[in-house]
PDB file of N, CA and C in Angstrom:
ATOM      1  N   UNK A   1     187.377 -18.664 -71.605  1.00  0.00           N
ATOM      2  CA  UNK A   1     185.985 -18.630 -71.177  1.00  0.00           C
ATOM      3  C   UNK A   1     185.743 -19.691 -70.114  1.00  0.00           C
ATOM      4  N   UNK A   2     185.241 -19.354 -69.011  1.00  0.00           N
ATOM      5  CA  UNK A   2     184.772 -20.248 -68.108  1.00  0.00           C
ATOM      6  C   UNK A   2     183.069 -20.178 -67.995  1.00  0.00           C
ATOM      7  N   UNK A   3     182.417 -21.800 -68.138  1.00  0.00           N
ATOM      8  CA  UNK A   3     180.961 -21.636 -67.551  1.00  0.00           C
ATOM      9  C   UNK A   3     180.541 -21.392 -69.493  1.00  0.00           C
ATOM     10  N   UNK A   4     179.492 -21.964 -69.297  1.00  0.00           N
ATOM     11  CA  UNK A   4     178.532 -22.133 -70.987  1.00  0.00           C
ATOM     12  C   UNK A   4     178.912 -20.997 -71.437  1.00  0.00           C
ATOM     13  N   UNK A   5     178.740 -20.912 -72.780  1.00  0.00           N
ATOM     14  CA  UNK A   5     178.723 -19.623 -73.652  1.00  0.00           C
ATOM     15  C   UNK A   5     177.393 -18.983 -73.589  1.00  0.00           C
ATOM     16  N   UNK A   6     176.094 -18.797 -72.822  1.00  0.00           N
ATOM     17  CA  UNK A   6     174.815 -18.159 -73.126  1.00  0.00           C
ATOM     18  C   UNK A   6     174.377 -18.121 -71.742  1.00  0.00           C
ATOM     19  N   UNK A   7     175.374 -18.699 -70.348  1.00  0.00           N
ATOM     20  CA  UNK A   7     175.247 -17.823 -69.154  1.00  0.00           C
ATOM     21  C   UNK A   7     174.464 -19.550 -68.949  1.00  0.00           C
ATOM     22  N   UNK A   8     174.655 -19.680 -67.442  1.00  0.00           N
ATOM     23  CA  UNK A   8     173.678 -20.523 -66.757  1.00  0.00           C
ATOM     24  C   UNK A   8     172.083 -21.002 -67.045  1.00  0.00           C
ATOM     25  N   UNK A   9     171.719 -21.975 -67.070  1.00  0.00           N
ATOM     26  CA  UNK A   9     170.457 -22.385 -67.314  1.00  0.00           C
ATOM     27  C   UNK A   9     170.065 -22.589 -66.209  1.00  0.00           C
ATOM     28  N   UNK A  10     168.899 -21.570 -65.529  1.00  0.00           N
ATOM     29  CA  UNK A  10     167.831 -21.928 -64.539  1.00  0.00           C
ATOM     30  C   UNK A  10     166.905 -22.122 -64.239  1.00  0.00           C
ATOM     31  N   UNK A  11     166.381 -23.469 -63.606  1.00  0.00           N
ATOM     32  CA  UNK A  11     165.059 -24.064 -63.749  1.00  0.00           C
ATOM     33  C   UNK A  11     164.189 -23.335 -62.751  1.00  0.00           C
ATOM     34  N   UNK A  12     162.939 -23.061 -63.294  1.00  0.00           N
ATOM     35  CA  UNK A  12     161.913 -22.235 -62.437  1.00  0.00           C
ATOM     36  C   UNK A  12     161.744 -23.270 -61.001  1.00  0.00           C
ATOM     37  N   UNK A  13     161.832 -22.900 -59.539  1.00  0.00           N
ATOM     38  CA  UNK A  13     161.427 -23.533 -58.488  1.00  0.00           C
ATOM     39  C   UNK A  13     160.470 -24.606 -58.848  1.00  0.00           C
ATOM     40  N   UNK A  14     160.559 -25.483 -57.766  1.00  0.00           N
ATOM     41  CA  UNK A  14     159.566 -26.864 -57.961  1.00  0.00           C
ATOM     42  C   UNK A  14     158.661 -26.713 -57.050  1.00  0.00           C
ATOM     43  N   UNK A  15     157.426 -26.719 -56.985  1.00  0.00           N
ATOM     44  CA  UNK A  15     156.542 -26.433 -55.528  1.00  0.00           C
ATOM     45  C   UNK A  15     156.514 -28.025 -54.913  1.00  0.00           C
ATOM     46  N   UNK A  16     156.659 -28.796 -55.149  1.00  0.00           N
ATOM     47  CA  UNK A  16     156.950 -30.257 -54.641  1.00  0.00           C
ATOM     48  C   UNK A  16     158.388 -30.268 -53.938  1.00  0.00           C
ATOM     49  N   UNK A  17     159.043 -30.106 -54.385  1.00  0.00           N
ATOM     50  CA  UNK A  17     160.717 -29.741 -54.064  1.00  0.00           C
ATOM     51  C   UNK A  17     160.402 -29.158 -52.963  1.00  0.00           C
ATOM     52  N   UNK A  18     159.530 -27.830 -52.355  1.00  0.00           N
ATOM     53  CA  UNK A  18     159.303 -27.178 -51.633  1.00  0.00           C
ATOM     54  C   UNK A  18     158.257 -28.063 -50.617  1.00  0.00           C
ATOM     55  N   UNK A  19     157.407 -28.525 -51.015  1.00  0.00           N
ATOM     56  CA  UNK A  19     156.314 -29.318 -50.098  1.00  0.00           C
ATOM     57  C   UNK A  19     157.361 -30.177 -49.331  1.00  0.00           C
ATOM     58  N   UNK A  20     158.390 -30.959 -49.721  1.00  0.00           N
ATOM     59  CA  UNK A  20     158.885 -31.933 -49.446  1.00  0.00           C
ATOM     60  C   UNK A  20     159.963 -31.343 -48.196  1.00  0.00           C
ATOM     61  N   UNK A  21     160.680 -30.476 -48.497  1.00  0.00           N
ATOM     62  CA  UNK A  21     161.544 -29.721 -48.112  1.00  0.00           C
ATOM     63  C   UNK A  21     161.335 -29.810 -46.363  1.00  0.00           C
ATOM     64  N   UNK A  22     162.415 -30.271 -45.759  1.00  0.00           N
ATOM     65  CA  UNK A  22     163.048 -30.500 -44.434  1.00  0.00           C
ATOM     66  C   UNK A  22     163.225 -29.525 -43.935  1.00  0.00           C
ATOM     67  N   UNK A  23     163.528 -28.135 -44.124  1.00  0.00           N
ATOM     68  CA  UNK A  23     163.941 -27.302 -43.610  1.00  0.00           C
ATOM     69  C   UNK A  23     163.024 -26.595 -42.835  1.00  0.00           C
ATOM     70  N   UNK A  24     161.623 -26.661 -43.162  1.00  0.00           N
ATOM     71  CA  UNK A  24     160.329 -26.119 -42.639  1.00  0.00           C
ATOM     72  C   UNK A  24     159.767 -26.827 -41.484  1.00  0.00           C
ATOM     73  N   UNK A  25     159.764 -25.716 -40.242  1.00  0.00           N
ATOM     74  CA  UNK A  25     159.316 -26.411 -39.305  1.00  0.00           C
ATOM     75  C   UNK A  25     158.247 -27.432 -39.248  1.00  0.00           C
ATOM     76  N   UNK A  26     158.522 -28.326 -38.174  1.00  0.00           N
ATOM     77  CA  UNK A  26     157.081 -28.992 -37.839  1.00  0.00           C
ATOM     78  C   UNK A  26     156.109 -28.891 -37.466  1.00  0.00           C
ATOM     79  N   UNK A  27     154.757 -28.370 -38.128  1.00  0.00           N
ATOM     80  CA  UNK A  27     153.821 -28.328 -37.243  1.00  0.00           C
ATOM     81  C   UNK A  27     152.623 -29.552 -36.531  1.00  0.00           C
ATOM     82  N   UNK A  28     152.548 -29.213 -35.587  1.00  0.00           N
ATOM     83  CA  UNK A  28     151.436 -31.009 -34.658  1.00  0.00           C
ATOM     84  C   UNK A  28     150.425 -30.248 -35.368  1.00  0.00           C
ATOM     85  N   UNK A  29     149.958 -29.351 -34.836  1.00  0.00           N
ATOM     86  CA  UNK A  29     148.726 -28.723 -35.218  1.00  0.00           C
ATOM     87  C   UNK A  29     148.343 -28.728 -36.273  1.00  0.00           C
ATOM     88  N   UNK A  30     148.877 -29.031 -37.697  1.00  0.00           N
ATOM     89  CA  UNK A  30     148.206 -29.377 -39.105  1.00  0.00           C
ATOM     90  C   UNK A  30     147.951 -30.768 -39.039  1.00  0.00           C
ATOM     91  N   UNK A  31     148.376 -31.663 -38.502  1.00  0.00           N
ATOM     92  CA  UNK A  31     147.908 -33.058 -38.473  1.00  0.00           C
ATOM     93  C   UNK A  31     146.567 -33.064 -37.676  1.00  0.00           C
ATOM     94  N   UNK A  32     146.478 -32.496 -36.576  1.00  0.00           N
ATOM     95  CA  UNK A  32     145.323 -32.114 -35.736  1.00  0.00           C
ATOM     96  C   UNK A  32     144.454 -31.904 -37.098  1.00  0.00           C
ATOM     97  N   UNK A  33     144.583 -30.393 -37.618  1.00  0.00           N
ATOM     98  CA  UNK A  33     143.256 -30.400 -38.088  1.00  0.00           C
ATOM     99  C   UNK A  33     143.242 -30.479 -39.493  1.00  0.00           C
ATOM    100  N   UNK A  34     143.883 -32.057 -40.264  1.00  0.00           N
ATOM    101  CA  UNK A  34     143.753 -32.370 -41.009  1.00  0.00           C
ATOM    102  C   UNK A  34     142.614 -33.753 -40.707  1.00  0.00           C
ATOM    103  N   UNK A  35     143.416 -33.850 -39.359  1.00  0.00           N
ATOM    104  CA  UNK A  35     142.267 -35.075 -38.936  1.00  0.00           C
ATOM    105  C   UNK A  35     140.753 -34.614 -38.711  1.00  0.00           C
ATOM    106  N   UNK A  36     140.906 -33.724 -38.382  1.00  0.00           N
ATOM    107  CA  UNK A  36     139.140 -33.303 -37.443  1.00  0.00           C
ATOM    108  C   UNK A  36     138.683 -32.762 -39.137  1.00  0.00           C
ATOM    109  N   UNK A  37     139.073 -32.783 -40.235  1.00  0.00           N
ATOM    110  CA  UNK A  37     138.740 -32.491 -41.010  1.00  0.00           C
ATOM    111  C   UNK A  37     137.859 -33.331 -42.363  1.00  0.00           C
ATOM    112  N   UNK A  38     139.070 -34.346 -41.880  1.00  0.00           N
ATOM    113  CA  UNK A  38     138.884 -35.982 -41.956  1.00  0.00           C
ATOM    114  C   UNK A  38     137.949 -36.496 -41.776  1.00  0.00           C
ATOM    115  N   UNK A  39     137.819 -36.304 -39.682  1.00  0.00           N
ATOM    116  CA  UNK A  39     136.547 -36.891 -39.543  1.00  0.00           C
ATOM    117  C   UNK A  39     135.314 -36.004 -39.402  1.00  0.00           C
ATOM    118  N   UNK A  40     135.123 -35.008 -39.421  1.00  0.00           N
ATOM    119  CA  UNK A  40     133.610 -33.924 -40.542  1.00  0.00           C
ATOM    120  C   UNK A  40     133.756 -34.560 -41.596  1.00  0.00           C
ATOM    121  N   UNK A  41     134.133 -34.659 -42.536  1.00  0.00           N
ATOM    122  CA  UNK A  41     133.700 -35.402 -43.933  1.00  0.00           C
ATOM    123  C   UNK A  41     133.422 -36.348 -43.567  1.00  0.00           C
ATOM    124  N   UNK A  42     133.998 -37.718 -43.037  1.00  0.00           N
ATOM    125  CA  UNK A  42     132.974 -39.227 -42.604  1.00  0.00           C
ATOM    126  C   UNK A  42     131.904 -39.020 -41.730  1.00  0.00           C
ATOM    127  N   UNK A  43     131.635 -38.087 -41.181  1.00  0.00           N
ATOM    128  CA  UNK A  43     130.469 -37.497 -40.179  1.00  0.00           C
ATOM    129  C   UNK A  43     129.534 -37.323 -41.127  1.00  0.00           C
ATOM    130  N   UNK A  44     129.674 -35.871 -42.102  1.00  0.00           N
ATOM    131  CA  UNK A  44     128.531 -35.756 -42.612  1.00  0.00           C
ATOM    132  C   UNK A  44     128.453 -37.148 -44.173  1.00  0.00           C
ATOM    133  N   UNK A  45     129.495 -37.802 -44.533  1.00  0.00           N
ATOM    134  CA  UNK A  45     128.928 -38.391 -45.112  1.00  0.00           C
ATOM    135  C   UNK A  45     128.058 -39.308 -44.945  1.00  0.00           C
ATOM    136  N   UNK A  46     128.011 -40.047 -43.345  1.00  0.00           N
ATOM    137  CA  UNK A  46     127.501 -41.050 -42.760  1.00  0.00           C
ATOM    138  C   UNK A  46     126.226 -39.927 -42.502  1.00  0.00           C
ATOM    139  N   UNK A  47     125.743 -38.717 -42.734  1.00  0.00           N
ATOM    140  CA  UNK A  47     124.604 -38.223 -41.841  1.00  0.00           C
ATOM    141  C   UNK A  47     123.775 -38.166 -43.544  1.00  0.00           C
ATOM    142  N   UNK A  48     124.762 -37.456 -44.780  1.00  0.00           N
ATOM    143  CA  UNK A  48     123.801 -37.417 -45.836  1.00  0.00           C
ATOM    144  C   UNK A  48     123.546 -39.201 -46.162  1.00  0.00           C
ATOM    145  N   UNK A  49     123.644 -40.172 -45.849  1.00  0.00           N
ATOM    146  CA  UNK A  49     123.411 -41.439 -46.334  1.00  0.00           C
ATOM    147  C   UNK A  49     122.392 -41.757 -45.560  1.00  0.00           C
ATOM    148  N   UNK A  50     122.240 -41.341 -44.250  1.00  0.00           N
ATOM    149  CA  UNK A  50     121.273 -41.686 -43.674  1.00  0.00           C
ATOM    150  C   UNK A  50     120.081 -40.802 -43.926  1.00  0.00           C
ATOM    151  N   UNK A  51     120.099 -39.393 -44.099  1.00  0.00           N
ATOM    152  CA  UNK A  51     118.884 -38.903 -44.962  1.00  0.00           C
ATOM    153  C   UNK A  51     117.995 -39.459 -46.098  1.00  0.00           C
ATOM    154  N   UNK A  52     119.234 -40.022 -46.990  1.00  0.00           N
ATOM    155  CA  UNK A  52     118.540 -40.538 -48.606  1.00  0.00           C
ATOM    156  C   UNK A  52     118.108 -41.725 -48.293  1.00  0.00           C
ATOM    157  N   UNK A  53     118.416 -42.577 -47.024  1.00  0.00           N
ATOM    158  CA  UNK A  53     117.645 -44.099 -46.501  1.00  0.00           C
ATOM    159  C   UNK A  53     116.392 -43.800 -46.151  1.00  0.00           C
ATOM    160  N   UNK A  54     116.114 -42.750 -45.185  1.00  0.00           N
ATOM    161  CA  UNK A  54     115.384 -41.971 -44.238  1.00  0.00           C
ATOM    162  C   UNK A  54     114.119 -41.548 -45.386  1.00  0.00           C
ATOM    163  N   UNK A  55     114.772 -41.055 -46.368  1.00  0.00           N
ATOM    164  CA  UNK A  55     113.984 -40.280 -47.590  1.00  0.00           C
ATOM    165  C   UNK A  55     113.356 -41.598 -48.574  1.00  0.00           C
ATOM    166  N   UNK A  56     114.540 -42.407 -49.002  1.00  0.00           N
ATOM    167  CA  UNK A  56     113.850 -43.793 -49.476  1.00  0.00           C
ATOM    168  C   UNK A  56     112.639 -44.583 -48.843  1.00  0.00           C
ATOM    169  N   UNK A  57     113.360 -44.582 -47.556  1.00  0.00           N
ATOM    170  CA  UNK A  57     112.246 -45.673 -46.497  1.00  0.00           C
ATOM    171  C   UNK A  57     110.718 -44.575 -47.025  1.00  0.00           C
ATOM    172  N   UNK A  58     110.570 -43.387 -46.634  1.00  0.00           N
ATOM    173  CA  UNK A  58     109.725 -42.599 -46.571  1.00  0.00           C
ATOM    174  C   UNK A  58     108.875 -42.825 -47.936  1.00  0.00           C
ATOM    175  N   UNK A  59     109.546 -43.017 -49.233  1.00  0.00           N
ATOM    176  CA  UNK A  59     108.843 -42.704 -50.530  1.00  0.00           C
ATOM    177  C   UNK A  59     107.998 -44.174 -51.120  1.00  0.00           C
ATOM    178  N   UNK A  60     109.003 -45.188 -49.760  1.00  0.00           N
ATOM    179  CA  UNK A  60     107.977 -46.716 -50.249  1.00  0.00           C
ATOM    180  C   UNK A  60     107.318 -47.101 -49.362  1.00  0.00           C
ATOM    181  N   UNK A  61     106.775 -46.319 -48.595  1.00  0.00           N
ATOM    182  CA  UNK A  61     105.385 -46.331 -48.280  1.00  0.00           C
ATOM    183  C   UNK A  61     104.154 -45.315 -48.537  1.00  0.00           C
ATOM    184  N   UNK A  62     104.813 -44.696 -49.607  1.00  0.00           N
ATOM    185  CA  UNK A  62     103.619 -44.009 -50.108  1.00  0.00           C
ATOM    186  C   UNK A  62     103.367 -44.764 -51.266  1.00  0.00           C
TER     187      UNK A  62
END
């Protein structure tokens, strides 16, 4: 007998194993619009903070 008695043990794929994986081209263009994505979220977070100031200032002078 060559090789286990109950046949090979195979581990289901790793999706990390795969994320990591060298073999997959490079793309520029996902860094691009990971950034512009980046900065829309610090955009509108800096725009909803200035509403609820805007909205505060507003409620202490009534």
């Amino acid at each position: 007998m060559d090789g286990p008695p109950y046949g090979r043990r195979q581990r289901p794929p790793n999706p990390a194993d795969e994320a990591l994986s060298s073999n997959r081209p490079f793309d520029p263009n996902l860094i691009k619009e990971l950034a512009m994505a980046d900065l829309a979220f610090v955009v509108t977070t800096i725009a909803v903070f200035a509403l609820v100031a805007l909205v505060a200032k507003g409620v202490t002078k009534l």
